[in-house]
N, C-alpha and C. Protein backbone atom coordinates (compact mmCIF):
# COMPACT_ATOMS: atom_id res chain seq x y z
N UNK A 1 0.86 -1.19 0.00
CA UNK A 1 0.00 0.00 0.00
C UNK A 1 0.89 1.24 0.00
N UNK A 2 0.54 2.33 -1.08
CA UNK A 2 1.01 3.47 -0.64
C UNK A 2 1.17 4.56 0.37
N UNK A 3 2.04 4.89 0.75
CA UNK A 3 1.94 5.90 2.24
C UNK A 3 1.11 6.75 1.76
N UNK A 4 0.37 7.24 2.63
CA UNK A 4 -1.17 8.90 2.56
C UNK A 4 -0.18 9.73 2.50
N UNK A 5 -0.58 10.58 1.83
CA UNK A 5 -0.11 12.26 1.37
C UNK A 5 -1.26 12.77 2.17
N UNK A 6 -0.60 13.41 2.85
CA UNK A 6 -1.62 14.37 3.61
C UNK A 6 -1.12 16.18 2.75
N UNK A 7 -2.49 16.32 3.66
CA UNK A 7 -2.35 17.95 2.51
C UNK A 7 -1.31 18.61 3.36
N UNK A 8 -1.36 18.80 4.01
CA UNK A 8 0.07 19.53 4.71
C UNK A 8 1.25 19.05 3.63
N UNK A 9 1.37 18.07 3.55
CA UNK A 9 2.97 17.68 2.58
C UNK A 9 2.96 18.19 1.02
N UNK A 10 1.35 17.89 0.90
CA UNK A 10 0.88 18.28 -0.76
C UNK A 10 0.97 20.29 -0.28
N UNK A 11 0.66 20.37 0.35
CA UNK A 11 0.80 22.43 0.52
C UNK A 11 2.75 22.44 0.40
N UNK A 12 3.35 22.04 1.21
CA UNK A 12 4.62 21.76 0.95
C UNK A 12 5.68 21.98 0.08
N UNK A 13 4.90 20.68 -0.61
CA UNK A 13 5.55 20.52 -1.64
C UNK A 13 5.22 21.73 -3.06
N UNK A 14 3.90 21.81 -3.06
CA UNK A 14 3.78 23.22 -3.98
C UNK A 14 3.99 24.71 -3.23
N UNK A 15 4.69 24.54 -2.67
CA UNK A 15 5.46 25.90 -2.12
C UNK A 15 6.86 25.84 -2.64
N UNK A 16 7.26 24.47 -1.97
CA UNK A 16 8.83 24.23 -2.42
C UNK A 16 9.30 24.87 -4.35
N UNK A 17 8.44 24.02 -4.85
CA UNK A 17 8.26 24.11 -6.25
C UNK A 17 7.72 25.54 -7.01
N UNK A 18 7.28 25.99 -6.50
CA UNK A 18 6.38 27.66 -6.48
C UNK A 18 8.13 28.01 -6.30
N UNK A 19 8.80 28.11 -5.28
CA UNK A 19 9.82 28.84 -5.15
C UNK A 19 10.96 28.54 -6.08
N UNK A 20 10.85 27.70 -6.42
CA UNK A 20 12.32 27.31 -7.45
C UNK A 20 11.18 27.69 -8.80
N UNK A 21 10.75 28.17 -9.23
CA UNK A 21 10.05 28.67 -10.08
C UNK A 21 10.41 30.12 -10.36
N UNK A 22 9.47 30.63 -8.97
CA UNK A 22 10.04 32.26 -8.86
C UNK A 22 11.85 32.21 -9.45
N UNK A 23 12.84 31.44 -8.14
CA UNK A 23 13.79 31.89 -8.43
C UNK A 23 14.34 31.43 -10.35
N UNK A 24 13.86 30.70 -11.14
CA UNK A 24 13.90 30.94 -12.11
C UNK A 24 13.15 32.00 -12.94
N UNK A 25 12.06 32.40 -12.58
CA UNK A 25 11.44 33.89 -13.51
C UNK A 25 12.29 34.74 -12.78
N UNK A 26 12.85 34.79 -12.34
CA UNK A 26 13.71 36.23 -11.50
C UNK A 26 14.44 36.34 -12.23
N UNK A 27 15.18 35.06 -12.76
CA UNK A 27 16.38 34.99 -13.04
C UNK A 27 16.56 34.87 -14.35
N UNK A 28 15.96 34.09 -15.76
CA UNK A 28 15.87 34.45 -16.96
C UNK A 28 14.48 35.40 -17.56
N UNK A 29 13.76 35.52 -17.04
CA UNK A 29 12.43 36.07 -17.46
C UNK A 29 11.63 35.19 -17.11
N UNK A 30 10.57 35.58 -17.65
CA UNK A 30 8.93 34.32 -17.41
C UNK A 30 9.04 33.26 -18.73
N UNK A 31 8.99 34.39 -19.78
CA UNK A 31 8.65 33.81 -21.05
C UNK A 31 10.16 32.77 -21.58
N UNK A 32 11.01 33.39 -20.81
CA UNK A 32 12.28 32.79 -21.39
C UNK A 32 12.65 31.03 -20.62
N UNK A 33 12.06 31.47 -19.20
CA UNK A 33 12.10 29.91 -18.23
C UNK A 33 11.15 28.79 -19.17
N UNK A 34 10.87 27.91 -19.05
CA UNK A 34 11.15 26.42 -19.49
C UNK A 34 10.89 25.63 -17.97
N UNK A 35 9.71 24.63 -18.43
CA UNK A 35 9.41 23.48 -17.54
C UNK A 35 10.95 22.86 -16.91
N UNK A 36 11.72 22.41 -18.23
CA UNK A 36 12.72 21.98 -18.15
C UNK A 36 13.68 22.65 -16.81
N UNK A 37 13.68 23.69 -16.87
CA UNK A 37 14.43 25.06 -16.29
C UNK A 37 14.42 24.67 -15.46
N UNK A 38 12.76 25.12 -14.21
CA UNK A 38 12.57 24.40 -13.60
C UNK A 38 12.75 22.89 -12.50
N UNK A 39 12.49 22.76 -13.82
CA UNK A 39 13.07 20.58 -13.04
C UNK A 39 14.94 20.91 -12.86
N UNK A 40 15.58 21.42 -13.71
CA UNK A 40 16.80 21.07 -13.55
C UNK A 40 17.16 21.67 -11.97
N UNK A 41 16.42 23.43 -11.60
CA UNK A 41 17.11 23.88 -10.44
C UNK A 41 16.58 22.99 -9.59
N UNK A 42 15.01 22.69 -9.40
CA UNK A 42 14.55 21.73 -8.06
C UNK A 42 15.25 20.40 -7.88
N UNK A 43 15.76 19.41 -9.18
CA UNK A 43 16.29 18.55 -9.01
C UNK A 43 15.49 17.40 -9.25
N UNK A 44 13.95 17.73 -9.26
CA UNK A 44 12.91 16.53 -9.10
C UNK A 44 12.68 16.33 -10.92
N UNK A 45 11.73 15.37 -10.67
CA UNK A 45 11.22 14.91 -12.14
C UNK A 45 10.25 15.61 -12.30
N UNK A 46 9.98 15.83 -13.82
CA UNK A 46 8.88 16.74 -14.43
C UNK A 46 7.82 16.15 -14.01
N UNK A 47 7.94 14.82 -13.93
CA UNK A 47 6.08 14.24 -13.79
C UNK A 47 5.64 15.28 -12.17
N UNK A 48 6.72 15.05 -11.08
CA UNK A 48 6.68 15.36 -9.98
C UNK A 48 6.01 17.38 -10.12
N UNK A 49 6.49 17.82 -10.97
CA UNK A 49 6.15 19.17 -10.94
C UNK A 49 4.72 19.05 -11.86
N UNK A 50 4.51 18.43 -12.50
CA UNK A 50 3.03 18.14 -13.13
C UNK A 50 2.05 17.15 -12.08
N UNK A 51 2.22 16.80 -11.23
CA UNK A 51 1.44 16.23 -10.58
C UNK A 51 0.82 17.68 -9.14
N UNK A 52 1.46 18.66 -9.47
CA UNK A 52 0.88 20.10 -8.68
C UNK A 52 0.35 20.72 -9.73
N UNK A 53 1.25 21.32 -10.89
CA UNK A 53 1.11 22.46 -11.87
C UNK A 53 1.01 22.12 -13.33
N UNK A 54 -0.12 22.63 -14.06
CA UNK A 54 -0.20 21.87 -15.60
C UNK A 54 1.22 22.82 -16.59
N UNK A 55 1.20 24.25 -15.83
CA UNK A 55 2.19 24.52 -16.71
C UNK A 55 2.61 25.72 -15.90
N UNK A 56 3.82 26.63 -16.64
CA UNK A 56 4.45 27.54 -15.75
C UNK A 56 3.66 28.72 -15.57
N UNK A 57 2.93 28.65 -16.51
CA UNK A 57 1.38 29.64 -16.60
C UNK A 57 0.50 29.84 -15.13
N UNK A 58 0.38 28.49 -14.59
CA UNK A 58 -0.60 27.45 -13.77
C UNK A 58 0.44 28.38 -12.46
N UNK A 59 1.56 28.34 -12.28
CA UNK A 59 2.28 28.35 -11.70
C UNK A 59 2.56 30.11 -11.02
N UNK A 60 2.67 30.77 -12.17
CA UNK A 60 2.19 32.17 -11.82
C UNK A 60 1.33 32.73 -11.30
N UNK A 61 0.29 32.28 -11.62
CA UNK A 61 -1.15 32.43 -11.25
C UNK A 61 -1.42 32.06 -9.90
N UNK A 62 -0.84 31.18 -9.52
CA UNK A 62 -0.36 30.77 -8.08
C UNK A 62 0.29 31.65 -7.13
N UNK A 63 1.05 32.32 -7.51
CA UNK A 63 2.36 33.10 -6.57
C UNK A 63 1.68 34.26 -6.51
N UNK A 64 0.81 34.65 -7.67
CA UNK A 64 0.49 35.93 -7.32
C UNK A 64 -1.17 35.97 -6.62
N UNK A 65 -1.47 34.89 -6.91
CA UNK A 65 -2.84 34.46 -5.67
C UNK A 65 -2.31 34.66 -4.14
N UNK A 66 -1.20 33.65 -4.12
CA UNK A 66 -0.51 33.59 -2.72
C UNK A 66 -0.68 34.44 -2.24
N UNK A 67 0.56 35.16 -2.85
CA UNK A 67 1.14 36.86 -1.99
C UNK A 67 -0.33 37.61 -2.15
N UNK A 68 -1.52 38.04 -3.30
CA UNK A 68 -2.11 39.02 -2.71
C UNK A 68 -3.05 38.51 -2.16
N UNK A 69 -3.93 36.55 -1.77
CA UNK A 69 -4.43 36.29 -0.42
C UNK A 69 -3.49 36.65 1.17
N UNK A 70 -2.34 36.67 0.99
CA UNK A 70 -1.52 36.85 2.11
C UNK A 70 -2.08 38.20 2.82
N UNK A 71 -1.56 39.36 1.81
CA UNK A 71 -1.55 40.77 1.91
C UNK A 71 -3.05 41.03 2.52
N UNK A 72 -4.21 40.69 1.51
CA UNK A 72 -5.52 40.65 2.09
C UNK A 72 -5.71 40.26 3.39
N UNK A 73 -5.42 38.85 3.97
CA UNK A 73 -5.67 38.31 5.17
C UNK A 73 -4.99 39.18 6.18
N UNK A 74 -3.80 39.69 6.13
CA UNK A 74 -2.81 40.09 7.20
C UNK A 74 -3.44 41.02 7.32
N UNK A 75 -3.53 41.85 6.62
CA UNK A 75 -4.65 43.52 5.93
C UNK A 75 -5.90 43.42 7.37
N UNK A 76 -6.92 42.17 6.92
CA UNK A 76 -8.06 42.34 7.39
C UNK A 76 -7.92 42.28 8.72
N UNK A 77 -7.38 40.98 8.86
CA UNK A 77 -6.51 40.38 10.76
C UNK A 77 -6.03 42.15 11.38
N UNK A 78 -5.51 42.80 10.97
CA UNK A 78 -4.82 43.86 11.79
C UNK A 78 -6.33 45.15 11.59
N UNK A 79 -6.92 45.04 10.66
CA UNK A 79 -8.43 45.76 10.67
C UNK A 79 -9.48 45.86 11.81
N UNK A 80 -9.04 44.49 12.80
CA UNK A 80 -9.98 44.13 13.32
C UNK A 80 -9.94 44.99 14.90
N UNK A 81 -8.65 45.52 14.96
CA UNK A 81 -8.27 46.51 16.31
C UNK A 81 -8.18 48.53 15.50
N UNK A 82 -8.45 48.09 14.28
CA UNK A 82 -8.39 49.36 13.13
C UNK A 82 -9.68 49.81 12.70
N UNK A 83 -10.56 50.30 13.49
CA UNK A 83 -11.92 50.62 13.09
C UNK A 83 -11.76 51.48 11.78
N UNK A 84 -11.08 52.76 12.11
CA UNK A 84 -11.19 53.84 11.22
C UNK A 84 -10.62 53.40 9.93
N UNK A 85 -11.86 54.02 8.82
CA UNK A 85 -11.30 53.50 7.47
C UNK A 85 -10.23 54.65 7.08
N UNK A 86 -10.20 55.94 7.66
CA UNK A 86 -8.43 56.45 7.15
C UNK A 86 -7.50 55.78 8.18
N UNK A 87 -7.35 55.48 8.52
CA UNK A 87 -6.15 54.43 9.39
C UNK A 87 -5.90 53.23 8.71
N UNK A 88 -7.02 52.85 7.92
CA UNK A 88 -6.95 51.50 7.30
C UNK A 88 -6.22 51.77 6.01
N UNK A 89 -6.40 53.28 5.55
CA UNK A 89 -5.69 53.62 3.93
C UNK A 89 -4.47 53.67 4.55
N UNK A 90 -4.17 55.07 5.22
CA UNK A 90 -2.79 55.05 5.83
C UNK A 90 -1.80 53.68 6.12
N UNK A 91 -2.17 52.48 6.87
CA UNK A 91 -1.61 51.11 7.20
C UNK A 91 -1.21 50.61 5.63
N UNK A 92 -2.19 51.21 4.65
CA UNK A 92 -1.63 50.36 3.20
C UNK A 92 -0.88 51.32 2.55
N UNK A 93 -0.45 52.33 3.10
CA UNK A 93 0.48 53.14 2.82
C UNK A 93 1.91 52.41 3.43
N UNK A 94 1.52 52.86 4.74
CA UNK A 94 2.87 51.99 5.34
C UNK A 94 3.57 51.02 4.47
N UNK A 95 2.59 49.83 4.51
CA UNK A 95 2.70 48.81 4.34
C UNK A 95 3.83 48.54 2.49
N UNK A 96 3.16 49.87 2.00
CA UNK A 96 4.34 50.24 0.51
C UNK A 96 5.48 50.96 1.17
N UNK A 97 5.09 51.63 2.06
CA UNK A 97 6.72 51.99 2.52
C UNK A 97 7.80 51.05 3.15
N UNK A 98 6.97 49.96 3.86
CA UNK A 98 7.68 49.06 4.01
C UNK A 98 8.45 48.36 3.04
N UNK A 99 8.40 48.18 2.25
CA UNK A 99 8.96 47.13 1.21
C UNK A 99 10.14 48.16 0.45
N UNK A 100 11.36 47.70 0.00
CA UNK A 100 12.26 47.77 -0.34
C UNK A 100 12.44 48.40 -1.86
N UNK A 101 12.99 49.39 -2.60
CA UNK A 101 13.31 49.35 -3.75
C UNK A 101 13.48 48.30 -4.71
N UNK A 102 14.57 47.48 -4.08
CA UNK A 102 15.08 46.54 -4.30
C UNK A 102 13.83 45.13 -4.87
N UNK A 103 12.98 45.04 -3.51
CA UNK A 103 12.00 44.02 -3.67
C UNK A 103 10.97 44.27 -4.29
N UNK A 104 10.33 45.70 -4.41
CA UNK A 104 9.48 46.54 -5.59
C UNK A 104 10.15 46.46 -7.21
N UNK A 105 11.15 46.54 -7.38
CA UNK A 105 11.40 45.97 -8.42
C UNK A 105 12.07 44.49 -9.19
N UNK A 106 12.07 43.47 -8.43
CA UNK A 106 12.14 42.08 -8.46
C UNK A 106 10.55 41.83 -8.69
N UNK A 107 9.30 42.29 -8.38
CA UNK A 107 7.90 41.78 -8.55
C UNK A 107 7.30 42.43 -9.68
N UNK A 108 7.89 43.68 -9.52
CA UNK A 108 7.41 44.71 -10.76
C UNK A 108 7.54 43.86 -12.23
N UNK A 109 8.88 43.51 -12.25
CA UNK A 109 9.57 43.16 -13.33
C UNK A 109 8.91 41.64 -13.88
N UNK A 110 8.25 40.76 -12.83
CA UNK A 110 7.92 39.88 -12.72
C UNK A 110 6.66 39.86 -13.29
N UNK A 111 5.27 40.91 -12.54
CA UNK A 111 4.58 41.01 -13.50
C UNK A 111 4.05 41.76 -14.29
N UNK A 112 5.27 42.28 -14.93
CA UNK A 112 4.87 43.24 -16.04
C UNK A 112 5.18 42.45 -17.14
N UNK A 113 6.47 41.76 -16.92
CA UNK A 113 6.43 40.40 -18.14
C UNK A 113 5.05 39.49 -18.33
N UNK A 114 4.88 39.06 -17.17
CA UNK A 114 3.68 38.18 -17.64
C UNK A 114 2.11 38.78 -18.15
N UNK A 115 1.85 40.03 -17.55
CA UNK A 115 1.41 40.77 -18.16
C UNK A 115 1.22 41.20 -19.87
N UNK A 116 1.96 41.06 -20.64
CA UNK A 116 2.70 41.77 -21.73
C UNK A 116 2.24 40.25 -22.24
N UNK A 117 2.48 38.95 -21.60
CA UNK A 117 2.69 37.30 -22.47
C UNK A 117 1.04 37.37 -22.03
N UNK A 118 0.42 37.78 -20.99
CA UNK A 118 -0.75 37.33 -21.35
C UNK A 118 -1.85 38.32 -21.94
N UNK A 119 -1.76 39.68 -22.21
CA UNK A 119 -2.32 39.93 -22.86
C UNK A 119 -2.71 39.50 -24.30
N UNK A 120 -2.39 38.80 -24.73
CA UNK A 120 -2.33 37.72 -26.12
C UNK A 120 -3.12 36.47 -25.83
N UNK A 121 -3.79 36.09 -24.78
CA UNK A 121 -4.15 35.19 -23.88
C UNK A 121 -5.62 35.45 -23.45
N UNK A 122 -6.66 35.34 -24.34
CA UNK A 122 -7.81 35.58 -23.44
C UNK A 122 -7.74 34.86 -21.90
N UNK A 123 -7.50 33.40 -21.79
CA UNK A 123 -7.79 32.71 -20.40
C UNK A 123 -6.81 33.39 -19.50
N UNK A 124 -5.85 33.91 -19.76
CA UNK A 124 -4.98 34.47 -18.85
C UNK A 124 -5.57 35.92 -18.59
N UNK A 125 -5.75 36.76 -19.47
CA UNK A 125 -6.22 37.92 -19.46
C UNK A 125 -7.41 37.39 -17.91
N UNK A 126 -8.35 36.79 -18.23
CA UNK A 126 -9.56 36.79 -17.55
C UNK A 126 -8.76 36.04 -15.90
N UNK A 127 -7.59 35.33 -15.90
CA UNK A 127 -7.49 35.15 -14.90
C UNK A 127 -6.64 36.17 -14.00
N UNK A 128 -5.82 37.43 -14.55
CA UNK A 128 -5.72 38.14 -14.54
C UNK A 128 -6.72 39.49 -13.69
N UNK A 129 -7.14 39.54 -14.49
CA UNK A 129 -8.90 40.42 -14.07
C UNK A 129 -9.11 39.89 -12.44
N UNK A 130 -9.16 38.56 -12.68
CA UNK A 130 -9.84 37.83 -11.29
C UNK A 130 -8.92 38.53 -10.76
N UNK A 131 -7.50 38.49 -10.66
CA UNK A 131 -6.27 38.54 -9.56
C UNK A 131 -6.35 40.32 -9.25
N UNK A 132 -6.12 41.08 -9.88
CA UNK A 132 -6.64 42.43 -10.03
C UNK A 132 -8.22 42.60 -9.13
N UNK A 133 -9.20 41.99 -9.42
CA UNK A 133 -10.17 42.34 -9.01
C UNK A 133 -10.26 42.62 -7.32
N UNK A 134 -9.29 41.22 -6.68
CA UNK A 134 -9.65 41.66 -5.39
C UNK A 134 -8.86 42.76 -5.11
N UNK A 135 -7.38 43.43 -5.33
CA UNK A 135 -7.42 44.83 -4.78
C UNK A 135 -8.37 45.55 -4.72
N UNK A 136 -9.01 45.65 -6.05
CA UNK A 136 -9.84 46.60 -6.55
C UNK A 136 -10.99 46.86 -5.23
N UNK A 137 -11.56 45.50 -4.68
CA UNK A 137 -12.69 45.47 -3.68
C UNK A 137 -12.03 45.46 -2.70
N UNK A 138 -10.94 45.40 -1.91
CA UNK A 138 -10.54 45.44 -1.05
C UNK A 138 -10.48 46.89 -0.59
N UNK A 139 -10.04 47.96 -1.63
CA UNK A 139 -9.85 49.34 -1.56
C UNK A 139 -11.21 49.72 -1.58
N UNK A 140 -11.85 49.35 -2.51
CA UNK A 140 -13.61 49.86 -2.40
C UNK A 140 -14.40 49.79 -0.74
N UNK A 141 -13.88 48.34 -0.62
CA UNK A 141 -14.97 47.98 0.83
C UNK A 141 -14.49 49.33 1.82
N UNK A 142 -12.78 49.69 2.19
CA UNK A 142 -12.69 50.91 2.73
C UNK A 142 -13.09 52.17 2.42
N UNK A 143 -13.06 52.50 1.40
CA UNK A 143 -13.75 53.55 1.10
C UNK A 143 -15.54 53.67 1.43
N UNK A 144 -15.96 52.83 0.99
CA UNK A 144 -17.86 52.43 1.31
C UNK A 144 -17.59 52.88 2.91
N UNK A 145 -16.57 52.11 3.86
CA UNK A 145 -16.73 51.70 5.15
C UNK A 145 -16.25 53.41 5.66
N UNK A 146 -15.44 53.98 5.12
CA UNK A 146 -15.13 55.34 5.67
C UNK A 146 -16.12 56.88 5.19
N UNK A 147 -16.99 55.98 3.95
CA UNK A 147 -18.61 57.21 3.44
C UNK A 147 -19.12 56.56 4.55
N UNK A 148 -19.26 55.42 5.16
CA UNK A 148 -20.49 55.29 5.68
C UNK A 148 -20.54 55.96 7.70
N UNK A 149 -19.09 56.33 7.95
CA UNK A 149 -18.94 56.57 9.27
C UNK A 149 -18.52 58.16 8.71
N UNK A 150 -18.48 58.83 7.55
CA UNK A 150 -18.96 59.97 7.39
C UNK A 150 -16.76 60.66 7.31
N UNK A 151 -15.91 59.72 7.80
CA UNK A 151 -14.38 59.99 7.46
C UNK A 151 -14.19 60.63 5.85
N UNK A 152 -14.83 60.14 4.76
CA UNK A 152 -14.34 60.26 3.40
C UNK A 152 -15.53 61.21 2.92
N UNK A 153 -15.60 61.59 2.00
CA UNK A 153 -16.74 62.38 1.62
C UNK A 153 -18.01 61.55 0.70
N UNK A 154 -19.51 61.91 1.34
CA UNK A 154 -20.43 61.15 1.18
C UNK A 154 -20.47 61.28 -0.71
N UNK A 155 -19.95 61.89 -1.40
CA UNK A 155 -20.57 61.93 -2.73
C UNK A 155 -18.99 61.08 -3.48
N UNK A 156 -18.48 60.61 -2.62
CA UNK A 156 -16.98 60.20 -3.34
C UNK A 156 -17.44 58.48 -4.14
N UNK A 157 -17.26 58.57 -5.04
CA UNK A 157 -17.13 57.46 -5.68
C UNK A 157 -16.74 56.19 -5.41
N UNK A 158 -16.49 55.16 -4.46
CA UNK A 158 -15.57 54.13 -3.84
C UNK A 158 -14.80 53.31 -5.18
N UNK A 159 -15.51 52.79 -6.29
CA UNK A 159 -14.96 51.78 -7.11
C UNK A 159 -13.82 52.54 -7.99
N UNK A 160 -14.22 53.69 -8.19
CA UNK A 160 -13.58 54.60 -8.86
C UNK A 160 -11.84 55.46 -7.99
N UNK A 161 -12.06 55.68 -6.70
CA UNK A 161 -11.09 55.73 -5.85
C UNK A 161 -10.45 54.71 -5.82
N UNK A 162 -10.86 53.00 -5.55
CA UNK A 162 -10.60 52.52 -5.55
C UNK A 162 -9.14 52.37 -6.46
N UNK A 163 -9.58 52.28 -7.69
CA UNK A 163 -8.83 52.43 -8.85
C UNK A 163 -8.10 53.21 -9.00
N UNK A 164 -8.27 54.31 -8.84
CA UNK A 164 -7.30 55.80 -8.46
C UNK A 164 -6.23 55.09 -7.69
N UNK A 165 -6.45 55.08 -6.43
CA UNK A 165 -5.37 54.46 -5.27
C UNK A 165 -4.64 53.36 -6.19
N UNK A 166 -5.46 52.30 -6.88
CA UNK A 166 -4.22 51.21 -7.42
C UNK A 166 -3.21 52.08 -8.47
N UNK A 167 -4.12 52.78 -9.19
CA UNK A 167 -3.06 53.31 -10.50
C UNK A 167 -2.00 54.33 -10.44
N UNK A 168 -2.54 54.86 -9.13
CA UNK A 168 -1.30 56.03 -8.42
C UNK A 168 -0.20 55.17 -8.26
N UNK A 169 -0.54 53.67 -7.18
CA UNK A 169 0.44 52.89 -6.90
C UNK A 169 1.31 52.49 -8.12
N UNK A 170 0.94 51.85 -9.03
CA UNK A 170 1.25 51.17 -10.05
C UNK A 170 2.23 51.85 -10.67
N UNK A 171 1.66 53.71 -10.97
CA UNK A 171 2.27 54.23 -11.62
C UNK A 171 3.65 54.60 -10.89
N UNK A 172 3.68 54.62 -9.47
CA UNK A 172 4.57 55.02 -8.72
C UNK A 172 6.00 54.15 -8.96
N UNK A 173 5.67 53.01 -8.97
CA UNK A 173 6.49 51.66 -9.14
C UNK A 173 6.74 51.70 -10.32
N UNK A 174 5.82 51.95 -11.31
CA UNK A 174 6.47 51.89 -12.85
C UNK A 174 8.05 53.20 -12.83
N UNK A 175 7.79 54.55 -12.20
CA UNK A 175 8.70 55.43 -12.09
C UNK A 175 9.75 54.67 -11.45
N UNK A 176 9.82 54.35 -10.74
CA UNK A 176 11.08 53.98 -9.63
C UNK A 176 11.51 52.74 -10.52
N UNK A 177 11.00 52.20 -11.27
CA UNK A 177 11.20 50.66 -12.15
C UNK A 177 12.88 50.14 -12.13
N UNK A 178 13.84 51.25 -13.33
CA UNK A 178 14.81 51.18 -13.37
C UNK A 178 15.76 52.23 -12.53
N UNK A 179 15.30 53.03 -11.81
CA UNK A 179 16.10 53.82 -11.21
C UNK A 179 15.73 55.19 -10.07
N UNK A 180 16.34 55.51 -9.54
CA UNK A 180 15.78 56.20 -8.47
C UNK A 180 16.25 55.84 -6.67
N UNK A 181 16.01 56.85 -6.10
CA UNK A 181 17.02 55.93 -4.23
C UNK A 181 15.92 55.78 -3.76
N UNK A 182 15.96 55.02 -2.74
CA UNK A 182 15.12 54.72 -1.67
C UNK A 182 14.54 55.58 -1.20
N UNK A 183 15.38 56.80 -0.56
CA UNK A 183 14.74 58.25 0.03
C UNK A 183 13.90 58.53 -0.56
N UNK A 184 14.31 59.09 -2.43
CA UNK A 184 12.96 59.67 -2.82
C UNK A 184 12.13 59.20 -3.25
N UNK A 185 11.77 57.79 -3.22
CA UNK A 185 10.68 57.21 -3.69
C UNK A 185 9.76 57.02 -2.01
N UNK A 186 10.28 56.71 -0.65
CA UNK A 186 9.46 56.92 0.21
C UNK A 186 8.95 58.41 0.21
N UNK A 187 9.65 59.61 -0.09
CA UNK A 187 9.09 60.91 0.15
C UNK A 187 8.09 61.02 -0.84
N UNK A 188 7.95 59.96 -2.28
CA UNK A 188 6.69 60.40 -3.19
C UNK A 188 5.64 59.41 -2.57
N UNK A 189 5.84 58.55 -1.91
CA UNK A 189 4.92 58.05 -1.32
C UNK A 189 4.49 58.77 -0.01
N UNK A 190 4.80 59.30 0.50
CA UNK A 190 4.12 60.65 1.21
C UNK A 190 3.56 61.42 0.78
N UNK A 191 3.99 61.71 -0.43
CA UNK A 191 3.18 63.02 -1.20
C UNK A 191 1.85 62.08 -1.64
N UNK A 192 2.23 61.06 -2.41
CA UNK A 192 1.07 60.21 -2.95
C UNK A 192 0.05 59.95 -2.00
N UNK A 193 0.21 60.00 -0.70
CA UNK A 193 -0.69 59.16 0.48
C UNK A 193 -1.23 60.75 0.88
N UNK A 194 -0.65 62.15 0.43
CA UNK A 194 -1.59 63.34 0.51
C UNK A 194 -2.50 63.30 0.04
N UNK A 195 -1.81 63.15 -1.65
CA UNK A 195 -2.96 63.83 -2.88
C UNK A 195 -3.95 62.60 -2.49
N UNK A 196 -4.11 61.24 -2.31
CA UNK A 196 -5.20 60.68 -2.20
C UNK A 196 -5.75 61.20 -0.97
N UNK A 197 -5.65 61.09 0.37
CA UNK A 197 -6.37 61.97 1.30
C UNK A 197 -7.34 62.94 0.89
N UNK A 198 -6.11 63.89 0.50
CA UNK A 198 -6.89 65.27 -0.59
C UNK A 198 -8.21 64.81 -1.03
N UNK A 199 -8.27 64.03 -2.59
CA UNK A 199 -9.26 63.50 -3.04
C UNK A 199 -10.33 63.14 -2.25
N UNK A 200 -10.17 62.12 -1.56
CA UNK A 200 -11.29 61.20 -0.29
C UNK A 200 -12.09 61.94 0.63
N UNK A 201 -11.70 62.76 0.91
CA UNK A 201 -11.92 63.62 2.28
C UNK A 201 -12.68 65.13 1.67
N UNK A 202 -12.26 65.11 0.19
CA UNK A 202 -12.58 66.33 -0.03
C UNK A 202 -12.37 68.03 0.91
């Protein structure tokens, strides 16, 4: 009889494999890595990486589920002693100041490639959308939650802020992409965490 795989070992093991993945898209591109690629850094057999992931596609779609279920959960968990919905924008301010030049552009780079391979891709495009979508409601539900305790201004748009806040971000990171210091990209994220205030609060 075969030994039980319990899901703990099966979560495991597609982490292990998720990571020797990343460290290959880091390292030649997305489009340029290869199943093959893959198998050679982990060491295991291809069947072994197809018995988690149908392809490196499968595999992306994964990492970036991960990290932004992570971000969400940690987000909501620390919400729960965080009534006020401007405390809750501000914390996702932080939370970009926290992170590194360095590590803002290792993810940037990551998915702006796959981005670019799947726009050519209806099924990717649409799984895409999905992955996008929850920022999108995550920023909305605060905004709704800060019109409705009267913090943001009652005629402000939420889905539309929403979007604002991602594309400020986005665009912020696209600037800093190839160059720029640490200092002044936290000081435009100060300015950036004004002008949205500004907006919200009217």
């Amino acid at each position: 009889m075969s030994p039980k795989v319990t899901q703990a070992y099966k979560e495991e093991k597609k982490a292990v494999i998720l990571e020797g993945a990343l460290h290959c898209f880091t390292e030649k591109g997305f489009q340029a890595t290869t199943m093959d690629d893959i198998v050679r850094h982990l060491g295991i057999s291809k069947g072994a990486i197809y018995s988690y992931f149908a392809s490196k596609e499968e595999m992306y779609i994964q990492m970036a589920d991960d990290k932004m279920n992570a971000m969400l959960e940690n987000s909501t968990e620390t919400f729960k002693s965080m009534p006020s919905a401007a405390d809750q924008i501000r914390y996702m301010y932080n939370r970009f100041r926290s992170q590194s030049l360095t590590e803002l552009r290792k993810w940037m780079a990551f998915h702006l490639e796959f981005m670019l391979y799947a726009a050519r891709q209806p099924q990717l495009t649409q799984r895409w959308n999905e992955y996008a979508d929850k920022a999108l409601v995550f920023i909305k539900d605060i905004m709704d939650g800060g019109k409705l305790t009267g913090e943001f201004r009652s005629d402000l748009d939420s889905a539309a802020a929403s979007r604002l806040f991602w594309s400020i971000r986005d665009g912020l990171a696209l600037q800093y992409m190839l160059s720029g210091e640490e200092a002044d990209y936290k000081r435009t994220i100060d300015d950036m965490e004004s002008m949205v205030f500004r907006y919200i609060m009217g």
